[in-house]
Protein backbone atom coordinates (compact mmCIF):
# COMPACT_ATOMS: atom_id res chain seq x y z
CA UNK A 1 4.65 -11.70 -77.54
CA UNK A 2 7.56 -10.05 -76.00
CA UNK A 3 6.11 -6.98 -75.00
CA UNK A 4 3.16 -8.68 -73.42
CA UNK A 5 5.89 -10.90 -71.97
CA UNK A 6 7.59 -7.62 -70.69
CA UNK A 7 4.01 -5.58 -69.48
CA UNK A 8 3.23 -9.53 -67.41
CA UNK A 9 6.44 -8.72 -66.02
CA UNK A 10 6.05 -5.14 -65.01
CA UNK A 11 2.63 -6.02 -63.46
CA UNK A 12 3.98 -8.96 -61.38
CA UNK A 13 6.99 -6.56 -60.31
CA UNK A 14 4.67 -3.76 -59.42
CA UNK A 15 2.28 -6.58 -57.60
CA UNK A 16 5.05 -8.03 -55.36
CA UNK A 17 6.21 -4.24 -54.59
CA UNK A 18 2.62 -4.01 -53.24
CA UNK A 19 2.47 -7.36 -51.58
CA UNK A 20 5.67 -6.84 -49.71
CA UNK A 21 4.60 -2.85 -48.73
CA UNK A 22 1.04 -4.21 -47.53
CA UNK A 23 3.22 -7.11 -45.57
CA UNK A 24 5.52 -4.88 -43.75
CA UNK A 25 3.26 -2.33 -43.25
CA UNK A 26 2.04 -4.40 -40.21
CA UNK A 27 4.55 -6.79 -38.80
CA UNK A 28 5.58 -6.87 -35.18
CA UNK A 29 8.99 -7.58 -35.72
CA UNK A 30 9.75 -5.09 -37.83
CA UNK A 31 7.67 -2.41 -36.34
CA UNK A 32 8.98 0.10 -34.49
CA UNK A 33 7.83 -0.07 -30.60
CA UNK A 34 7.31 3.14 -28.92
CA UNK A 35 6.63 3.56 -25.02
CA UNK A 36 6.13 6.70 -22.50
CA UNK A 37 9.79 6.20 -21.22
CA UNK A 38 11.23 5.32 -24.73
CA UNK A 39 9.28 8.78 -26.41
CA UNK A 40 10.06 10.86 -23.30
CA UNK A 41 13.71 9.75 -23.68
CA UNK A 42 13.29 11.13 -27.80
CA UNK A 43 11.93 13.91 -26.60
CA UNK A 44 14.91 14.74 -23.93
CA UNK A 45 17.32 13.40 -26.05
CA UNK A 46 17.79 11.01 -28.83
CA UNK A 47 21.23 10.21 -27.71
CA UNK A 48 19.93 8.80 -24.75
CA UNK A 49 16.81 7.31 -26.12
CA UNK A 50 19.27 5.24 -28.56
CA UNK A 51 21.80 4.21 -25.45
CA UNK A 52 18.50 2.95 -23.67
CA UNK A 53 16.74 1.79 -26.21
CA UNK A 54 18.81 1.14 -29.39
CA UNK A 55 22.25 0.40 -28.51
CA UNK A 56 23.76 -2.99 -28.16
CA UNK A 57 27.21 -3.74 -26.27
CA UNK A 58 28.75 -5.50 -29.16
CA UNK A 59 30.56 -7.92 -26.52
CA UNK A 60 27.24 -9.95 -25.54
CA UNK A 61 24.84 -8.37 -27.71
CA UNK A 62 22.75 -7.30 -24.07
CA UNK A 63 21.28 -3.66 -23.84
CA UNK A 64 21.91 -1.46 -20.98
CA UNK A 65 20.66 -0.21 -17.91
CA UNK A 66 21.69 2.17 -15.21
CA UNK A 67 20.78 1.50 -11.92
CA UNK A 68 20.30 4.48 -9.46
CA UNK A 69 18.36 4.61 -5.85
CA UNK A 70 15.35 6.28 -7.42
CA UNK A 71 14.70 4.06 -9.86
CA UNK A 72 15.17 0.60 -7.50
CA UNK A 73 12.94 2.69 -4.50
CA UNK A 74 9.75 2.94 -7.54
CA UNK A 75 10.53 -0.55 -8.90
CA UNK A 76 9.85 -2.26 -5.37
CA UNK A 77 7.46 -0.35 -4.71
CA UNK A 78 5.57 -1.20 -7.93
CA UNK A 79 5.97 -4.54 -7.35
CA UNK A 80 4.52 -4.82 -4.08
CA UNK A 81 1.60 -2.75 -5.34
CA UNK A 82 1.06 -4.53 -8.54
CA UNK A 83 0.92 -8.07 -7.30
CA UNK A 84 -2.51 -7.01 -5.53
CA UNK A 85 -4.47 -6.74 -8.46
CA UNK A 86 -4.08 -10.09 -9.50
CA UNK A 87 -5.66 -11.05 -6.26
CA UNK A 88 -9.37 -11.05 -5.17
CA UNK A 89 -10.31 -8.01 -3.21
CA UNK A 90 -10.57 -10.33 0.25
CA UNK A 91 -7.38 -11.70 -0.07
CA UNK A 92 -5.08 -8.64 -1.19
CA UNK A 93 -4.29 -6.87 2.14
CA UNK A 94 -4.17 -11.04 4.17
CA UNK A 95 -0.08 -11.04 3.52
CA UNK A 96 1.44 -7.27 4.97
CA UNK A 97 2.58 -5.30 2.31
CA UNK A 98 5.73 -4.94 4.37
CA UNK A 99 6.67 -8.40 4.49
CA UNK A 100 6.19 -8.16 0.45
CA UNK A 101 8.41 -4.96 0.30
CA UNK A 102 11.42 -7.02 1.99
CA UNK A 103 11.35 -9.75 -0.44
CA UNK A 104 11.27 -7.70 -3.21
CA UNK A 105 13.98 -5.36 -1.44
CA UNK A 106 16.58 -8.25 -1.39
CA UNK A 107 15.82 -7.78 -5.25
CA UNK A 108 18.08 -4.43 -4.93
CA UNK A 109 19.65 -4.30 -1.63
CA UNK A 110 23.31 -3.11 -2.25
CA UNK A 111 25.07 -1.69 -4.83
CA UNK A 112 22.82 -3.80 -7.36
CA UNK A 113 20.20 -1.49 -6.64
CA UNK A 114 22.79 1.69 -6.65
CA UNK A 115 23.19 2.00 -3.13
CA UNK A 116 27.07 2.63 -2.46
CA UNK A 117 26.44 3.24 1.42
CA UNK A 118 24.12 2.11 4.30
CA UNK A 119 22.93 5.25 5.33
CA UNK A 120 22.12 6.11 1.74
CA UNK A 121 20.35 2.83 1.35
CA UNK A 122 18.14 3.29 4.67
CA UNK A 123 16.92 6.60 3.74
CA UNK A 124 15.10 5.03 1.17
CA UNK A 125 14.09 2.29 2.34
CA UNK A 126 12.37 3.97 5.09
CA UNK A 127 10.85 6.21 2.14
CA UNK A 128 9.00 2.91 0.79
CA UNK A 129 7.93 1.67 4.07
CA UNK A 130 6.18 4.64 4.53
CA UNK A 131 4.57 4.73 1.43
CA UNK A 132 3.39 1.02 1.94
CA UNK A 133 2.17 2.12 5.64
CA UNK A 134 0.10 4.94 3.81
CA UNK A 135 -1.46 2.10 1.34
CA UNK A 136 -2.04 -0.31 4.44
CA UNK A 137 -3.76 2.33 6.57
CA UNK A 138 -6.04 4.10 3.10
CA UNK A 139 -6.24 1.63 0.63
CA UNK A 140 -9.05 3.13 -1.28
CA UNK A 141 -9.46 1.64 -4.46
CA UNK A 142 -7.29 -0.96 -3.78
CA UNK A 143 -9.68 -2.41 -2.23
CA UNK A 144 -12.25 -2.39 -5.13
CA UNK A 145 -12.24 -4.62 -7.91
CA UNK A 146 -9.85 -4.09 -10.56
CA UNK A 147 -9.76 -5.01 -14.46
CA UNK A 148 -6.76 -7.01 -15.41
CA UNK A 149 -5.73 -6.53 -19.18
CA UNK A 150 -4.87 -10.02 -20.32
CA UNK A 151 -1.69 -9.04 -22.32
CA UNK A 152 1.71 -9.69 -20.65
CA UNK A 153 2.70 -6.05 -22.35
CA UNK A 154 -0.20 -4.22 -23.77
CA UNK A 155 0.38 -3.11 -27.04
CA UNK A 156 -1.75 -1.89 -30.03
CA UNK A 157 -1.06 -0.35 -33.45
CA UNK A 158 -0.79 3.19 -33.00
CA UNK A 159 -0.49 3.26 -37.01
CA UNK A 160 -0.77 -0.01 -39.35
CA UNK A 161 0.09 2.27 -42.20
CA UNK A 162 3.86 3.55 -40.56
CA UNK A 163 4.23 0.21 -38.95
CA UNK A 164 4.18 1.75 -34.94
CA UNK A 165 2.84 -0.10 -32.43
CA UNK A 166 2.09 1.76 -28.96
CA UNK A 167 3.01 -0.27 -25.76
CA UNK A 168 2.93 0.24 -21.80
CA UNK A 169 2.13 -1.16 -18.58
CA UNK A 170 -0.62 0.06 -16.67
CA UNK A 171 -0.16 0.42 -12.58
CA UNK A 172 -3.62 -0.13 -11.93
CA UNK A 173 -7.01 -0.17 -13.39
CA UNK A 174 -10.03 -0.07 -10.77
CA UNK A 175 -13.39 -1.16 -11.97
CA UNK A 176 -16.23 1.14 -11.45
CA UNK A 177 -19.22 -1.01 -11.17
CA UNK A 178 -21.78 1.98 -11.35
CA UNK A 179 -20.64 3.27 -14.87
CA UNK A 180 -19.14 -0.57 -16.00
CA UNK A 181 -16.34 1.56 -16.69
CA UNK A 182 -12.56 1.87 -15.56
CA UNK A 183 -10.32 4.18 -13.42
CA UNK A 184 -6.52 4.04 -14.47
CA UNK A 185 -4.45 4.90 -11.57
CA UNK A 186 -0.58 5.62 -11.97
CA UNK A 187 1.63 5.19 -8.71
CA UNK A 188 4.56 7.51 -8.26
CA UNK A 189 7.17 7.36 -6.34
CA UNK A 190 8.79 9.99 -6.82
CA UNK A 191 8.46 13.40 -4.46
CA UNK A 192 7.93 15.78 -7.08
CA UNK A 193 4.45 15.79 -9.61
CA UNK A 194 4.19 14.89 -13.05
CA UNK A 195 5.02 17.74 -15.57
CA UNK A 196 1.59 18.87 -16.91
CA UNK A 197 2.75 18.58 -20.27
CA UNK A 198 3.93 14.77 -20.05
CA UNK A 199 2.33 11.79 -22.41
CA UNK A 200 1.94 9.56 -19.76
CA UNK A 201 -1.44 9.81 -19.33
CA UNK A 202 -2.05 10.42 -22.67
CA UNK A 203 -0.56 6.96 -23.66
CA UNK A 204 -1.93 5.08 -20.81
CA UNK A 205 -5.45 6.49 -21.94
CA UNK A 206 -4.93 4.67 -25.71
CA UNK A 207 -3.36 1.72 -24.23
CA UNK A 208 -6.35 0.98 -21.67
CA UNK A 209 -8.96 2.32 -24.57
CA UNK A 210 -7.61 -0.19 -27.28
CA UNK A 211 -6.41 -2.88 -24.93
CA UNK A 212 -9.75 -4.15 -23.10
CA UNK A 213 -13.88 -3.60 -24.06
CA UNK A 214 -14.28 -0.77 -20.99
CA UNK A 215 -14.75 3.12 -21.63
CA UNK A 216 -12.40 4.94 -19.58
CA UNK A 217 -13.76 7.73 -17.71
CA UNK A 218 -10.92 8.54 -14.97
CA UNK A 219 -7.44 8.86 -14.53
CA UNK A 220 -5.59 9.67 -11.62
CA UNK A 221 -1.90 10.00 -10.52
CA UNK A 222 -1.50 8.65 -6.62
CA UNK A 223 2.02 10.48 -4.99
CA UNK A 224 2.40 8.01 -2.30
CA UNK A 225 4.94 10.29 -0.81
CA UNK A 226 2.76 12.72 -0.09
CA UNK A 227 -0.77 11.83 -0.79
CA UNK A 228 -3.16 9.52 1.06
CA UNK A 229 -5.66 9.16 -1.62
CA UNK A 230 -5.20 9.24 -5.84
CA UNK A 231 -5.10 12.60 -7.63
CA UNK A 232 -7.58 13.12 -10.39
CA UNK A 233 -6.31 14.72 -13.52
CA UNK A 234 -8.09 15.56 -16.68
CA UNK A 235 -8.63 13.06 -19.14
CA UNK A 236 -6.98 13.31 -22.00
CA UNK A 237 -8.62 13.17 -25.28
CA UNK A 238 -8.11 10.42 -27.58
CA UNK A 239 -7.84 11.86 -30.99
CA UNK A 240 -5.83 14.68 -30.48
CA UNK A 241 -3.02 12.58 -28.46
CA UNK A 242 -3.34 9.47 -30.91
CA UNK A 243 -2.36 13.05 -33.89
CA UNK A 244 0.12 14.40 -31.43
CA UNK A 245 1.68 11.03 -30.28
CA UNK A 246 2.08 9.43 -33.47
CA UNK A 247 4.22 12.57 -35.07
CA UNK A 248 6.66 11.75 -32.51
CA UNK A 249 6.57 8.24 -33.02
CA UNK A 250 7.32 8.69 -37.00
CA UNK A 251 10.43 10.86 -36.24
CA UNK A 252 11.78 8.29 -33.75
CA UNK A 253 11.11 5.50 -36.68
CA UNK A 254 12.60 8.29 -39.30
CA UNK A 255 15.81 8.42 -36.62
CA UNK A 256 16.43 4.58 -36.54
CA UNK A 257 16.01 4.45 -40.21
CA UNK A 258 19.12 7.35 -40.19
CA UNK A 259 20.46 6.21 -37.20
CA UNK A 260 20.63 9.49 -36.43
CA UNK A 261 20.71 10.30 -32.49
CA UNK A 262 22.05 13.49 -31.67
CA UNK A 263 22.20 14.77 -27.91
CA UNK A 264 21.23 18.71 -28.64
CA UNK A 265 23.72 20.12 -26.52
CA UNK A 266 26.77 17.30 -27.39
CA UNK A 267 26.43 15.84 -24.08
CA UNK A 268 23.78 16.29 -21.20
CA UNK A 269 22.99 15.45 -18.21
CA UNK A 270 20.76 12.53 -19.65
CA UNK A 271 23.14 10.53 -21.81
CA UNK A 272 26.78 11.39 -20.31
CA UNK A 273 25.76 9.20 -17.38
CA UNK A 274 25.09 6.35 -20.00
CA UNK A 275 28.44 7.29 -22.09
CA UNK A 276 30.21 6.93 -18.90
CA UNK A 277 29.08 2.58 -19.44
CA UNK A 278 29.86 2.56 -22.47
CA UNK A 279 33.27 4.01 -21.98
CA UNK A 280 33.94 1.41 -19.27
CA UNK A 281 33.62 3.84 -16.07
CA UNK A 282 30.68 2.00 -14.78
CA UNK A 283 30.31 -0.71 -12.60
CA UNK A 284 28.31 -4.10 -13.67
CA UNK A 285 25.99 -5.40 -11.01
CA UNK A 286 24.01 -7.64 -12.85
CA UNK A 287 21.56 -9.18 -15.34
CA UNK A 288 17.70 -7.75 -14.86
CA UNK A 289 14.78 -9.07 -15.41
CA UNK A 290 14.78 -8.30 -19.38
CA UNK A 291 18.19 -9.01 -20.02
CA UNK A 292 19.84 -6.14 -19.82
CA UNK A 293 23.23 -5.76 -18.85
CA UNK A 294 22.46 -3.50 -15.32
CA UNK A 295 25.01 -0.62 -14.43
CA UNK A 296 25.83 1.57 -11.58
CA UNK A 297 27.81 4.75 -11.32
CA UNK A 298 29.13 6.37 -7.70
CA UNK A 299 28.26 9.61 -7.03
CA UNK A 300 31.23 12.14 -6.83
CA UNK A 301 31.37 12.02 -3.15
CA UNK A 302 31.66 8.28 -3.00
CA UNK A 303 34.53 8.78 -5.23
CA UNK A 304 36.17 11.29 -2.99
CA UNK A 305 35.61 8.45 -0.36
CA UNK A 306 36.78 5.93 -1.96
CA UNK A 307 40.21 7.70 -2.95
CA UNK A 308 41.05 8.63 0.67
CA UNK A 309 40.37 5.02 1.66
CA UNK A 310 43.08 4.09 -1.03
């Protein structure tokens, strides 16, 4: 009686072991969350992908972000861009995209959006008016109809088994009535091209595959610095990105697990910036949208500035 006692026990041990491993093989609060910005930050550096996306200030329990004129310039821009698609195709171009670009510059304006002089703060300004007056004068596919995924944050299990989910936002999706198919488009704002060799695409192409019913059958980048019309690029294939990006995505889960985030050169260009909060050398400008506690740093010559002033 006691050793079937003892084998009933075994069993029910070795059945809640595989209860709790099927359980938290797929659960979204557990799981780790992997993005292009989070796995290109890995991929740079894991000290800076765990200041961006691990780390915690221990004072309010907020992450933290650093603010720089690059990043606020693509942010309003995006959001000007971004509310059209939610619009129908007669009504997106009624309100000028300029009149949407000021609201969302207040947004920024100042050293909240890293700006520590006027003149700075002009320059690129006048860099996203342009790029709006490009939009306004060859929409394109703007002016098509575009697929809307219905998830505030798209997201799907890149692997059930390793508990990863795969998330993103897509820029734009145009619908392509002849094929019932979809377009993704990816505005940058930035003046020099996407590295060849980046997962952007890549990702995008799984999110937008797993995300809505559509095949995907282009993807462009549009450099609305430069380029009055979107730049086709190869489409990437499926399987062998889903292979390569998941082998990054278990050594990022295999890091947090260690908590093991070494910078490999002790300290680059990448995370010193973001030491430089931590240590208290920043400058707090705000709360953002996602609750993160939103830092700026001067450059070197608006320090130099600065110190004659004093």
């Amino acid at each position: 009686m006691a050793i079937t006692n003892g084998i009933n026990q075994v069993g029910s041990i070795r059945y809640l072991n595989l209860c709790y491993s099927i359980l938290m093989a797929k659960d979204k609060y557990t799981a780790t969350w992997i993005s292009h910005s989070s796995l290109s930050d890995f991929l740079t550096c894991p000290r800076t992908y765990f200041l961006k996306n691990v780390y915690r200030d221990p004072k309010n329990n907020h992450k933290i972000q650093l603010v720089s004129p690059p990043l606020s310039l693509g942010s309003a821009v995006h959001e000007v861009l971004e509310s059209l698609s939610v619009l129908p195709t007669k009504n997106r171009f009624r309100e000028p995209l300029l009149a949407k670009f000021e609201t969302a510059w207040g947004k920024i304006t100042g050293h909240r959006g890293g700006f520590f002089d006027v003149e700075t703060e002009y320059r690129y300004k006048q860099r996203g008016i342009k790029m709006l007056k490009r939009v306004a004068d060859h929409p394109g596919p703007l002016l098509d109809l575009a697929v809307k995924i219905d998830m505030d944050l798209p997201y799907f299990w890149l692997s059930e088994e390793d508990n990863i989910i795969l998330c993103g936002k897509i820029d734009w999706l145009e619908y392509l009535a002849s094929s019932d198919s979809v377009h993704i488009i990816d505005f940058k704002t930035s003046k020099s091209e996407e590295d060849p060799k980046s997962l952007q695409l890549p990702i995008y192409h799984l999110l937008v595959h797993h995300c809505q019913k559509r095949k995907v059958t282009q993807a462009s980048y549009w450099y609305l610095d430069s380029s009055d019309t979107p730049v086709e690029k190869t489409l990437p294939n499926l399987k062998e990105n889903t292979e390569k990006i998941n082998q990054v995505a278990k050594q990022i889960k295999l890091a947090r697990q260690l908590e093991r985030f070494k910078c490999p050169t002790s300290g680059c260009r990448h995370c010193q910036p973001l030491e430089e909060i931590i240590s208290g050398r920043a400058e707090f400008v705000g709360i953002s949208d996602f609750g993160q506690d939103m830092y700026v740093l001067p450059t070197k010559g608006e320090e130099k500035r600065e110190g004659i002033v004093l």
